[in-house]
PDB file of N, CA and C in Angstrom:
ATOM      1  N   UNK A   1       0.848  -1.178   0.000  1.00  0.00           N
ATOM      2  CA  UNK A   1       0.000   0.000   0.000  1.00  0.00           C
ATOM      3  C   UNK A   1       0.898   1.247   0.000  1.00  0.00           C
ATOM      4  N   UNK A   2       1.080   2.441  -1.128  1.00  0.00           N
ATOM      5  CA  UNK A   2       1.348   3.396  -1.067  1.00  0.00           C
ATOM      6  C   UNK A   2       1.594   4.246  -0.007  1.00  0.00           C
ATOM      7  N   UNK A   3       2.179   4.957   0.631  1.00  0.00           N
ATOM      8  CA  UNK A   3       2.034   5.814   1.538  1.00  0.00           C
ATOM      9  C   UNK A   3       1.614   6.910   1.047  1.00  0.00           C
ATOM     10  N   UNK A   4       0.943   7.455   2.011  1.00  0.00           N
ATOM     11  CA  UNK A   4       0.526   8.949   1.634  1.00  0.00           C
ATOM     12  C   UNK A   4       1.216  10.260   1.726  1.00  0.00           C
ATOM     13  N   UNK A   5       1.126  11.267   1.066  1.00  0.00           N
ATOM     14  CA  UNK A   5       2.199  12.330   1.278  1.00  0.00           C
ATOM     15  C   UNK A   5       1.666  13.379   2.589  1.00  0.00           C
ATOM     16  N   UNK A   6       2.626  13.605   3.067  1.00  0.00           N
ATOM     17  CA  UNK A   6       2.205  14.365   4.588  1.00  0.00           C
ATOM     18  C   UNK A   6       1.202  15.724   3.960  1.00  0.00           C
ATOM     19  N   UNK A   7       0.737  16.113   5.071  1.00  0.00           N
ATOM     20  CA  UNK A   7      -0.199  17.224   4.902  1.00  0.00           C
ATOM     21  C   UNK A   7       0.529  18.773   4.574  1.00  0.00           C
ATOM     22  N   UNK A   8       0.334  19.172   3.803  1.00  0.00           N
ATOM     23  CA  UNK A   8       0.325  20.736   3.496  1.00  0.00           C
ATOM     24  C   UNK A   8       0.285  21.231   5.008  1.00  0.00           C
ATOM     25  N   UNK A   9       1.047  22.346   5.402  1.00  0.00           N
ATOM     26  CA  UNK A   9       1.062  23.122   6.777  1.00  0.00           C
ATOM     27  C   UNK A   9      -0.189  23.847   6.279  1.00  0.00           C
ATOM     28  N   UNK A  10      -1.052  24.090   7.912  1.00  0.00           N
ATOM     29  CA  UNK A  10      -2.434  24.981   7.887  1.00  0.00           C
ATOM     30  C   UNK A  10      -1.794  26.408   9.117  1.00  0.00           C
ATOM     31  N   UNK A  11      -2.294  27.278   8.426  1.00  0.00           N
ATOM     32  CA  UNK A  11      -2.358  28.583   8.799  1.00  0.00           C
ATOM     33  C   UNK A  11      -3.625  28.905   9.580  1.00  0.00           C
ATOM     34  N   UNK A  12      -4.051  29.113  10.679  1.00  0.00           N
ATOM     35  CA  UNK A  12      -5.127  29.491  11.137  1.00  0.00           C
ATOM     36  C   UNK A  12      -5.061  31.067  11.540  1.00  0.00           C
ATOM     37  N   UNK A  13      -6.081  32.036  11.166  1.00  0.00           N
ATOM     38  CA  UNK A  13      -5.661  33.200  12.130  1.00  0.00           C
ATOM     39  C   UNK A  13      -7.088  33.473  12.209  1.00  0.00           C
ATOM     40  N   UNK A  14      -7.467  33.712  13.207  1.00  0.00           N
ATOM     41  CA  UNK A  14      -8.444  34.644  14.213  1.00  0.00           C
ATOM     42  C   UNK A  14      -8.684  36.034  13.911  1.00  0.00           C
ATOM     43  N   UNK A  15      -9.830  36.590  13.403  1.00  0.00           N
ATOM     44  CA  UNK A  15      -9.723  38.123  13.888  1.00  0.00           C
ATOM     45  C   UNK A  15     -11.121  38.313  14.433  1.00  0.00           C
ATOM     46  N   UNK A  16     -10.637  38.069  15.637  1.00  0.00           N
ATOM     47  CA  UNK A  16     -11.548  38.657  16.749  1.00  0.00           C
ATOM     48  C   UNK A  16     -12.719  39.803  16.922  1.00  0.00           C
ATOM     49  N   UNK A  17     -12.348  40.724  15.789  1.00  0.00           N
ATOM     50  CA  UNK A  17     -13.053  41.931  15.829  1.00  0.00           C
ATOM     51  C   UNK A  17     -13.242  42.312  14.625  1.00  0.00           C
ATOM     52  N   UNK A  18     -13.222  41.140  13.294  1.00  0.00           N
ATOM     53  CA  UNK A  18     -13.622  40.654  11.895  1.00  0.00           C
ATOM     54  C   UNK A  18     -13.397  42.556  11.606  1.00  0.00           C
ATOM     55  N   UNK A  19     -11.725  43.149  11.503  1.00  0.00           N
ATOM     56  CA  UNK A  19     -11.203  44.155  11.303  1.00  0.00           C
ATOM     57  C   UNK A  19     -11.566  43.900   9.557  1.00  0.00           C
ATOM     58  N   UNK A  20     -12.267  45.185   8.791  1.00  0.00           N
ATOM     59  CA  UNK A  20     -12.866  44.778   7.743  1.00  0.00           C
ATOM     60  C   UNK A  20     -11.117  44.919   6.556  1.00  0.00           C
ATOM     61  N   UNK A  21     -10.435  45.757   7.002  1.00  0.00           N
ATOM     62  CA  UNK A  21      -9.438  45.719   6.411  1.00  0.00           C
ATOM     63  C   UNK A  21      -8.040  43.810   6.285  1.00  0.00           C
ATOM     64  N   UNK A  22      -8.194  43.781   7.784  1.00  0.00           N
ATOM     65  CA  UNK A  22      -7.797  42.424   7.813  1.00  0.00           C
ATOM     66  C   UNK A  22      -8.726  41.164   6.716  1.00  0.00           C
ATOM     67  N   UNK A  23     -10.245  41.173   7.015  1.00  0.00           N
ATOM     68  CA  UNK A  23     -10.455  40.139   6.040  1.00  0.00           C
ATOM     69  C   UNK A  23     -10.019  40.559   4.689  1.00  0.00           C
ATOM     70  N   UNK A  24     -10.250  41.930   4.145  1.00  0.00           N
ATOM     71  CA  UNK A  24     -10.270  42.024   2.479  1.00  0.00           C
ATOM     72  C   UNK A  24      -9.097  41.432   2.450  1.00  0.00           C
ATOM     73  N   UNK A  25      -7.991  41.680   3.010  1.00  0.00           N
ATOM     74  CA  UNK A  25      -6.572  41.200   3.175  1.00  0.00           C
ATOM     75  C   UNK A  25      -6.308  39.506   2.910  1.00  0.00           C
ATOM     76  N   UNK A  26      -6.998  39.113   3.956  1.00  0.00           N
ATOM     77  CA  UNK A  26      -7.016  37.349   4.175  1.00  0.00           C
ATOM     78  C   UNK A  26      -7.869  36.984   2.805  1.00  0.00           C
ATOM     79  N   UNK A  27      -8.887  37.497   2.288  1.00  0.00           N
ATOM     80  CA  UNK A  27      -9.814  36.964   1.191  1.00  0.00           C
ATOM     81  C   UNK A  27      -8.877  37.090  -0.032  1.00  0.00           C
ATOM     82  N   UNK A  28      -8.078  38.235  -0.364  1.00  0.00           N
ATOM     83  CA  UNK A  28      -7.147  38.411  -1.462  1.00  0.00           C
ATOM     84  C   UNK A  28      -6.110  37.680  -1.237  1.00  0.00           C
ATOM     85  N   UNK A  29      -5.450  36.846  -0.780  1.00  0.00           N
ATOM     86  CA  UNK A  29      -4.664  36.423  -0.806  1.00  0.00           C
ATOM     87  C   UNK A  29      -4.690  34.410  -1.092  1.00  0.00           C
ATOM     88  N   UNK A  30      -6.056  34.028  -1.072  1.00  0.00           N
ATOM     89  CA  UNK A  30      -6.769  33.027  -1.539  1.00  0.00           C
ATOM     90  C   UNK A  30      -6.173  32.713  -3.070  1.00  0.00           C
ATOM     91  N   UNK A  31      -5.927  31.639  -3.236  1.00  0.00           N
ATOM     92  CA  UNK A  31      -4.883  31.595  -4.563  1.00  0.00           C
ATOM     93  C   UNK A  31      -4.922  29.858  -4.775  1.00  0.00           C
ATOM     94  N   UNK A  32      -6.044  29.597  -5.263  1.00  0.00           N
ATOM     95  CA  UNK A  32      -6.468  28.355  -5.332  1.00  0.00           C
ATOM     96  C   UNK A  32      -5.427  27.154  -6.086  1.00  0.00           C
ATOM     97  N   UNK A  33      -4.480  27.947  -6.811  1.00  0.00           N
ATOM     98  CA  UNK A  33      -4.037  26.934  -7.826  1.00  0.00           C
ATOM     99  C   UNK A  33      -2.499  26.829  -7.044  1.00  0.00           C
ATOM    100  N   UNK A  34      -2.525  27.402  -6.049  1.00  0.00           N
ATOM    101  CA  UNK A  34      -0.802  27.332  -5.149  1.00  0.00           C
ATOM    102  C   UNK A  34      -1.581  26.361  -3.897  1.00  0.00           C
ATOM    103  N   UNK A  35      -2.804  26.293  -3.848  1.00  0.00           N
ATOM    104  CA  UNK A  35      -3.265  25.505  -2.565  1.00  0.00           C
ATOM    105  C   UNK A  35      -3.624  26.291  -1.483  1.00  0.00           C
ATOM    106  N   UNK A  36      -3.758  27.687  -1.551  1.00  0.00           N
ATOM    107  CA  UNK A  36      -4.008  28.424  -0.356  1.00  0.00           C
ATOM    108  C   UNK A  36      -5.254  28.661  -0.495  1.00  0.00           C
ATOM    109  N   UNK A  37      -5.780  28.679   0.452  1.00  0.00           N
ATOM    110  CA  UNK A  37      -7.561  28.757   0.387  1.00  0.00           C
ATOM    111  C   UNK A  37      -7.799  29.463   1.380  1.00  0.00           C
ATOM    112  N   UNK A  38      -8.424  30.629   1.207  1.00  0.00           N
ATOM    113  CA  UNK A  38      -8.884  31.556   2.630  1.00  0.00           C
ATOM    114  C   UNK A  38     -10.520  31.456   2.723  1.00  0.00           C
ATOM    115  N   UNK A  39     -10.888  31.248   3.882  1.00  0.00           N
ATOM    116  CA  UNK A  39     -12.514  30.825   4.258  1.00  0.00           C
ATOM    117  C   UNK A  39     -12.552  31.720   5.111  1.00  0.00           C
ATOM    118  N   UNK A  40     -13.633  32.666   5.001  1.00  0.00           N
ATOM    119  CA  UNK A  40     -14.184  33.615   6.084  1.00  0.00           C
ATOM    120  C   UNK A  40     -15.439  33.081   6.804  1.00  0.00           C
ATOM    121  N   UNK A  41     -15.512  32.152   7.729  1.00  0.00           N
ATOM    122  CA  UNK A  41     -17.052  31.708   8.040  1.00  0.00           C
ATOM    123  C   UNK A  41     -17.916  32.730   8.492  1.00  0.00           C
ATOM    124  N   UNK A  42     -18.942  32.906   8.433  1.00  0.00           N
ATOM    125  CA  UNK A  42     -20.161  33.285   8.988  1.00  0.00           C
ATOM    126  C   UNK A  42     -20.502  33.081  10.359  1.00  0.00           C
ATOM    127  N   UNK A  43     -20.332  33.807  10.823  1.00  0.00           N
ATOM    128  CA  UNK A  43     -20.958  32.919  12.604  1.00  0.00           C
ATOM    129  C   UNK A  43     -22.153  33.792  12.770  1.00  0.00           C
ATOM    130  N   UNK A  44     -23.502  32.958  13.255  1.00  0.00           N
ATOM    131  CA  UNK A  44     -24.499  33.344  13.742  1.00  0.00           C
ATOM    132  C   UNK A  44     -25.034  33.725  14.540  1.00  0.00           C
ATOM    133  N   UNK A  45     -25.450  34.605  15.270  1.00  0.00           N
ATOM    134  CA  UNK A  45     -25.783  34.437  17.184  1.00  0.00           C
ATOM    135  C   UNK A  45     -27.212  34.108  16.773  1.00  0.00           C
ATOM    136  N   UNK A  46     -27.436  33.008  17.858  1.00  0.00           N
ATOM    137  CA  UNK A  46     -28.678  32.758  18.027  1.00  0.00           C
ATOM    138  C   UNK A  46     -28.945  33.087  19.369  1.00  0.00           C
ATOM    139  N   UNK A  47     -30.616  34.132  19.405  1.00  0.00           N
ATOM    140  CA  UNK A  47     -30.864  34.590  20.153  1.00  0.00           C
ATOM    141  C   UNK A  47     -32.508  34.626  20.640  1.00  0.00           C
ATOM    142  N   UNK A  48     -32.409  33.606  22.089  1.00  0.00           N
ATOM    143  CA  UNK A  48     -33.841  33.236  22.885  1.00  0.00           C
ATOM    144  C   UNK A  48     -34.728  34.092  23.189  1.00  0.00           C
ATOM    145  N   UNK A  49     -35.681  34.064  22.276  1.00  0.00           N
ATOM    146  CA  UNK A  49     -37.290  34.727  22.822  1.00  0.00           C
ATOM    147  C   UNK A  49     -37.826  33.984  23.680  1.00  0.00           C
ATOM    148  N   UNK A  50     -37.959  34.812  24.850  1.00  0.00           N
ATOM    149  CA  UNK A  50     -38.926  34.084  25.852  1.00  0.00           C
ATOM    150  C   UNK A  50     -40.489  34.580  25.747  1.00  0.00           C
TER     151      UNK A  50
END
């Protein structure tokens, strides 16, 4: 059985305070065909009506 080739290093960064200059930054630099992929998730607050 083949071995597999180790994983590509992952970059994680945080911005805490989704600085709008930092994402345009992180989104432009997404460069699919070198393997870098920048994901901005969405986070939701969900919030209880009583």
């Amino acid at each position: 059985m083949p071995l597999a080739a180790p994983p590509s290093p992952v970059t994680v960064v945080i911005d805490r305070h989704d600085d709008a200059l930092h994402t345009h930054t992180a989104l432009a630099a997404h460069h699919l065909p070198s393997g870098r992929i920048t994901l901005h998730p969405l986070v939701l607050q969900q919030r209880i009506v009583s």
